[in-house]
C-alpha atoms as a PDB file:
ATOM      1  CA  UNK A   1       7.781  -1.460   3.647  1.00  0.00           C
ATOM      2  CA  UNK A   2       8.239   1.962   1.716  1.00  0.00           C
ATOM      3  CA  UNK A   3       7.716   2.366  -2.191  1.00  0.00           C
ATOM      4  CA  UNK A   4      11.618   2.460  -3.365  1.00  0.00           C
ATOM      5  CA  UNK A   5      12.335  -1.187  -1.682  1.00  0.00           C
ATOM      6  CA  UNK A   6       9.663  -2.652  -2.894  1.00  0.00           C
ATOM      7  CA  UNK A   7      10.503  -1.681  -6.621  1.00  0.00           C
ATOM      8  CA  UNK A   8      13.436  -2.445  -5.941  1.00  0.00           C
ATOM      9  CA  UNK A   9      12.584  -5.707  -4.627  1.00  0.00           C
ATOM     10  CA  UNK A  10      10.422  -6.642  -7.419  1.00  0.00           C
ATOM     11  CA  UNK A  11      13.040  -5.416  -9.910  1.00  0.00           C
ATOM     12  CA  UNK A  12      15.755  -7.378  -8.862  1.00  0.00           C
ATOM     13  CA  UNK A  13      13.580 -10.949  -8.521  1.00  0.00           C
ATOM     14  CA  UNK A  14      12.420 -10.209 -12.163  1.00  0.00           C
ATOM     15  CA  UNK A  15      15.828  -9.906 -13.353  1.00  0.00           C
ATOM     16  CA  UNK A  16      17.308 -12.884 -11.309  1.00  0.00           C
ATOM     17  CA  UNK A  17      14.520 -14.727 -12.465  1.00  0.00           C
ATOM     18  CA  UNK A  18      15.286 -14.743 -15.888  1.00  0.00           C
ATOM     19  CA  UNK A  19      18.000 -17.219 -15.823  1.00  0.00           C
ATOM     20  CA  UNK A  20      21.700 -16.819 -17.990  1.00  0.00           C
ATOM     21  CA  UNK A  21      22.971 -18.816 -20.088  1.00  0.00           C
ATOM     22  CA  UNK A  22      27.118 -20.103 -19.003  1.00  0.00           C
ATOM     23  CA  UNK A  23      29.956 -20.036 -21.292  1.00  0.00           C
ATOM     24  CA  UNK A  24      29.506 -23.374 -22.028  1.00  0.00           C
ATOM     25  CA  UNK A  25      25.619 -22.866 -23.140  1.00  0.00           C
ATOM     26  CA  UNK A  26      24.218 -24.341 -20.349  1.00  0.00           C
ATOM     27  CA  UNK A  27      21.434 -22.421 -19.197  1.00  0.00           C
ATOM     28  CA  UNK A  28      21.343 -21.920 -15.302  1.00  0.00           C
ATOM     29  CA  UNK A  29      17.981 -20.699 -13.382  1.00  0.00           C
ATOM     30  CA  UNK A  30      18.105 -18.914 -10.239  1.00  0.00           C
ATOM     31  CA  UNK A  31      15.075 -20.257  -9.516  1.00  0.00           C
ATOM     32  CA  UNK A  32      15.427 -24.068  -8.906  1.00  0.00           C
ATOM     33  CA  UNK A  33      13.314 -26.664 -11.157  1.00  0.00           C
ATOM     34  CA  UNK A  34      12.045 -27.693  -7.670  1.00  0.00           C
ATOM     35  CA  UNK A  35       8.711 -28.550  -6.048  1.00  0.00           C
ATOM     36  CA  UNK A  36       7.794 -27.798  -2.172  1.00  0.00           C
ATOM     37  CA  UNK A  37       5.736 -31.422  -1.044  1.00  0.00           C
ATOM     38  CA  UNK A  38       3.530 -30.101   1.185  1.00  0.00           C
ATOM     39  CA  UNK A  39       1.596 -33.797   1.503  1.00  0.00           C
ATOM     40  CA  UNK A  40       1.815 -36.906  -0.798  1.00  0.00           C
ATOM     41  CA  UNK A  41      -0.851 -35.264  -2.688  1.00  0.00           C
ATOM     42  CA  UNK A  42       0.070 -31.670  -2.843  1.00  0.00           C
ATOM     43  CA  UNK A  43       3.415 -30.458  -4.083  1.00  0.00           C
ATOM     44  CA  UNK A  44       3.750 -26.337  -5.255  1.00  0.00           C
ATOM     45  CA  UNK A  45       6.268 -25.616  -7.954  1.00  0.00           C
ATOM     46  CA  UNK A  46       9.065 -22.953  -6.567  1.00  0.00           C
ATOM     47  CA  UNK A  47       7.818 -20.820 -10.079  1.00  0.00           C
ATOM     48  CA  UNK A  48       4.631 -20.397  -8.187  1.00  0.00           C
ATOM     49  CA  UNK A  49       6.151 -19.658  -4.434  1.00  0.00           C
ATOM     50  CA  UNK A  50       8.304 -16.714  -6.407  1.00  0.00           C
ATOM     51  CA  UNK A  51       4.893 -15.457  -8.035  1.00  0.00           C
ATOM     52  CA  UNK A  52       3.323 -15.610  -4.940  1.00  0.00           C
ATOM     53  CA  UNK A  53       6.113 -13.588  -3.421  1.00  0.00           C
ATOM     54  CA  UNK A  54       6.182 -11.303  -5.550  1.00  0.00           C
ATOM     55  CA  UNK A  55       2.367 -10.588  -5.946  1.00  0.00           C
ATOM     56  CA  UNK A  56       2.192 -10.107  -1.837  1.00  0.00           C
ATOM     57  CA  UNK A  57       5.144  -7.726  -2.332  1.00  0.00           C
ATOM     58  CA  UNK A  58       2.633  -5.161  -4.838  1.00  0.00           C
ATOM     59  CA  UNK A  59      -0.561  -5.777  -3.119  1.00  0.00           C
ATOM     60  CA  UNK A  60       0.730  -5.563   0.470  1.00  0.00           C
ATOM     61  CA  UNK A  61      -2.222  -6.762   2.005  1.00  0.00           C
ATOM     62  CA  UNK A  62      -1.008  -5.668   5.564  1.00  0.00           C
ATOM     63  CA  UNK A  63      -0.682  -2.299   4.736  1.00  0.00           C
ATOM     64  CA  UNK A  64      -3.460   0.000   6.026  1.00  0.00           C
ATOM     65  CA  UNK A  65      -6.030   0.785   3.541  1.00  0.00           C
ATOM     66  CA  UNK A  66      -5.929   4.690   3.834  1.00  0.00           C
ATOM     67  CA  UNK A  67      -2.348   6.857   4.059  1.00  0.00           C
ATOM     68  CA  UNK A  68      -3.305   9.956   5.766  1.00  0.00           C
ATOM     69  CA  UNK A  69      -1.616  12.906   5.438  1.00  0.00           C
ATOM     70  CA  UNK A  70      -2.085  15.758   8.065  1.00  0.00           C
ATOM     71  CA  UNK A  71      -0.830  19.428   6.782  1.00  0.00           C
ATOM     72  CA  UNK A  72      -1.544  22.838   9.181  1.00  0.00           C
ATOM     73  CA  UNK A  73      -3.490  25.614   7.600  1.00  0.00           C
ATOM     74  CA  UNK A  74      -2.612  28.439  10.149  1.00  0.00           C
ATOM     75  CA  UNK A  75      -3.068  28.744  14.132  1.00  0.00           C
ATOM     76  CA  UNK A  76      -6.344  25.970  14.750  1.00  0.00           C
ATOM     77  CA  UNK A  77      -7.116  24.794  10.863  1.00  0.00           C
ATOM     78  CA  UNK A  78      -5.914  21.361   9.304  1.00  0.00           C
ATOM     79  CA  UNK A  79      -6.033  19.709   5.906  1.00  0.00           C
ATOM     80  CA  UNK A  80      -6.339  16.108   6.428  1.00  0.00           C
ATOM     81  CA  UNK A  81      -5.616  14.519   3.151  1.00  0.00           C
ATOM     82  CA  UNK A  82      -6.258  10.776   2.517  1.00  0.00           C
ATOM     83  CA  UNK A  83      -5.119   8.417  -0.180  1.00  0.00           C
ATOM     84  CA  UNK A  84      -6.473   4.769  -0.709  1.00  0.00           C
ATOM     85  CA  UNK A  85      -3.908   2.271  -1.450  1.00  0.00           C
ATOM     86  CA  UNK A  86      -4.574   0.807  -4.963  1.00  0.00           C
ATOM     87  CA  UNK A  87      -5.150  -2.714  -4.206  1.00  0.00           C
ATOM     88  CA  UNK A  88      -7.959  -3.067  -1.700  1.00  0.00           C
ATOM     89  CA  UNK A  89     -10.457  -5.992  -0.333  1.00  0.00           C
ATOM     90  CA  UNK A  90     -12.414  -3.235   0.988  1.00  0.00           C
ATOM     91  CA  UNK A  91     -12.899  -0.109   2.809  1.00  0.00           C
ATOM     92  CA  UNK A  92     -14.297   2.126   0.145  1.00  0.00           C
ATOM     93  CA  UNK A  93     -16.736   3.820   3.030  1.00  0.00           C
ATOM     94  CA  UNK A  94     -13.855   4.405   5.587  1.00  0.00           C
ATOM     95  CA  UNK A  95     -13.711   8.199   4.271  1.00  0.00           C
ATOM     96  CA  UNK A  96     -15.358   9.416   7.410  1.00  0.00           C
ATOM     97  CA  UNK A  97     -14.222   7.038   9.948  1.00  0.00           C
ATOM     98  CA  UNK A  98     -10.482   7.717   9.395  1.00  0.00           C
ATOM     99  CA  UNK A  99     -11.179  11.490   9.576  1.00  0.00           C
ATOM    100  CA  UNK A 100     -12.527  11.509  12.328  1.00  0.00           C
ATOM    101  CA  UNK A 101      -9.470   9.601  14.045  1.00  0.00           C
ATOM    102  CA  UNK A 102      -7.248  11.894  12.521  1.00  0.00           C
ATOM    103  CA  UNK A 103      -9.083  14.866  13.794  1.00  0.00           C
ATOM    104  CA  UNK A 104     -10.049  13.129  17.042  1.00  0.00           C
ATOM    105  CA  UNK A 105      -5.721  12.865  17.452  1.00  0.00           C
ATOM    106  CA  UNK A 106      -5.025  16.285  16.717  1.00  0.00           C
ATOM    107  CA  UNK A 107      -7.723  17.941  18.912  1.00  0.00           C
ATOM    108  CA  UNK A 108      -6.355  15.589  21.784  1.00  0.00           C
ATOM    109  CA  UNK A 109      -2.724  16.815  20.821  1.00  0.00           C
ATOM    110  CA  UNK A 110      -3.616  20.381  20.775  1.00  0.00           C
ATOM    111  CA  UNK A 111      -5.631  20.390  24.081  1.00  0.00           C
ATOM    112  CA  UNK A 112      -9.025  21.369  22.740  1.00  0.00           C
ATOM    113  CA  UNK A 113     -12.801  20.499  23.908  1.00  0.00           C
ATOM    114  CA  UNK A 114     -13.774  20.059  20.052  1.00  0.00           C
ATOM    115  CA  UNK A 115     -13.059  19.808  16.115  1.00  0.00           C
ATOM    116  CA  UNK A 116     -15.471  21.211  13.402  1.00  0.00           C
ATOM    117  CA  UNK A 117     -15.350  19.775  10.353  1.00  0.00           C
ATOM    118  CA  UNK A 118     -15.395  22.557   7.951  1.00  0.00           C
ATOM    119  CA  UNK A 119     -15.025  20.328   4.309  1.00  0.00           C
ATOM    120  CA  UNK A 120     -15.098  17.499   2.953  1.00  0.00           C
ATOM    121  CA  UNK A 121     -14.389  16.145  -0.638  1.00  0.00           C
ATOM    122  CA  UNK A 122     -14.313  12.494  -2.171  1.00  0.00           C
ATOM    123  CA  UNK A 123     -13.143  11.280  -5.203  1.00  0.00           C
ATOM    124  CA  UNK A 124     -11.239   9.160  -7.763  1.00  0.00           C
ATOM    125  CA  UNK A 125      -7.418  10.476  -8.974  1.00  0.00           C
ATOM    126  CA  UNK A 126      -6.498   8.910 -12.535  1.00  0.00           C
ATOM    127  CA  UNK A 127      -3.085   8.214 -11.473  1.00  0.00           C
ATOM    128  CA  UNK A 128      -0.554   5.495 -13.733  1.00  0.00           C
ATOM    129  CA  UNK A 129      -1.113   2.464 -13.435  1.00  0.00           C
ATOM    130  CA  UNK A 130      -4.548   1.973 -11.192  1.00  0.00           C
ATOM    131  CA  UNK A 131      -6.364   4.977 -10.305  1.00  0.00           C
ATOM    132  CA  UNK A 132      -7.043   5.925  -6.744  1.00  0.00           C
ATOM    133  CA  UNK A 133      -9.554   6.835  -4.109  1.00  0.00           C
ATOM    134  CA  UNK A 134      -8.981  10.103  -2.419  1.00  0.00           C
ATOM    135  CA  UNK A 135     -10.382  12.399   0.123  1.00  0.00           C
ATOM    136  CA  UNK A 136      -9.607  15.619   1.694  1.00  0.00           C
ATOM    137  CA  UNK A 137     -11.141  17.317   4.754  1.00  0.00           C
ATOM    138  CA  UNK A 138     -10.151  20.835   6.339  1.00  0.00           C
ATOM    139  CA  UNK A 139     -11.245  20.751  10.409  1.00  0.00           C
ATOM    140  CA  UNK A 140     -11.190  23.493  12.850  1.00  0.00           C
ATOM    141  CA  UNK A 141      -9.824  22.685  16.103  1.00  0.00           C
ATOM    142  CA  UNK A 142     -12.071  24.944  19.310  1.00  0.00           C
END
């Protein structure tokens, strides 16, 4: 799901959410004062289903944990950039394994016998809100 629907998503719950008030002053919810009954014993308030919505919404748990962005350098060389999402359960060491299948795709795209990884960099981005794992690797295709 890309970036813009989910905000806008999220924005539009939040603001339904609220609840208005009628001419009348009788205040109206959009979410019902409701309970699912799951079993005699376990009911979940529809408050809860809504925050549980929403939280799967930001942390997207299906999304892979790496987006990989692949950007030409000339005739053979390739940046491979990688970002982390922010959210993770995991995956911190992945660096190496995802550049090699993004190098592995492009020297089977291109033809070649080989890659050579030429550099490599890790680190952290201090980006608004959560800050971010990147890495960035420059291969030459032979």
């Amino acid at each position: 799901m890309g970036k813009r629907l989910k905000s806008a998503i999220l924005a539009t719950v939040t603001l339904l959410a609220g609840g208005c008030r009628t001419a009348d002053g009788e205040q109206r919810f959009v979410i019902p004062d409701r309970a699912l009954n799951v079993s005699r014993s376990l009911t979940i308030p529809g408050e809860s289903l809504v925050a549980a919505g929403i939280v799967f919404l930001i942390i997207d748990p299906l999304a892979p944990n790496w987006k990989v962005e692949v950007e030409s350098l000339g005739v053979r060389r390739y940046r491979i950039g990688m970002t982390m999402k922010r959210f993770i359960t995991g995956g911190e060491g992945e660096v190496g394994p995802v550049l090699r299948r993004a190098a592995e795709k492009l020297r089977q795209e291109g033809g070649f016998a080989e890659y050579a990884l030429l550099e490599l960099t890790e680190g952290i981005e201090s980006r608004v809100p959560i800050a971010q794992r990147v890495a960035q690797g420059v291969i030459e295709l032979r």
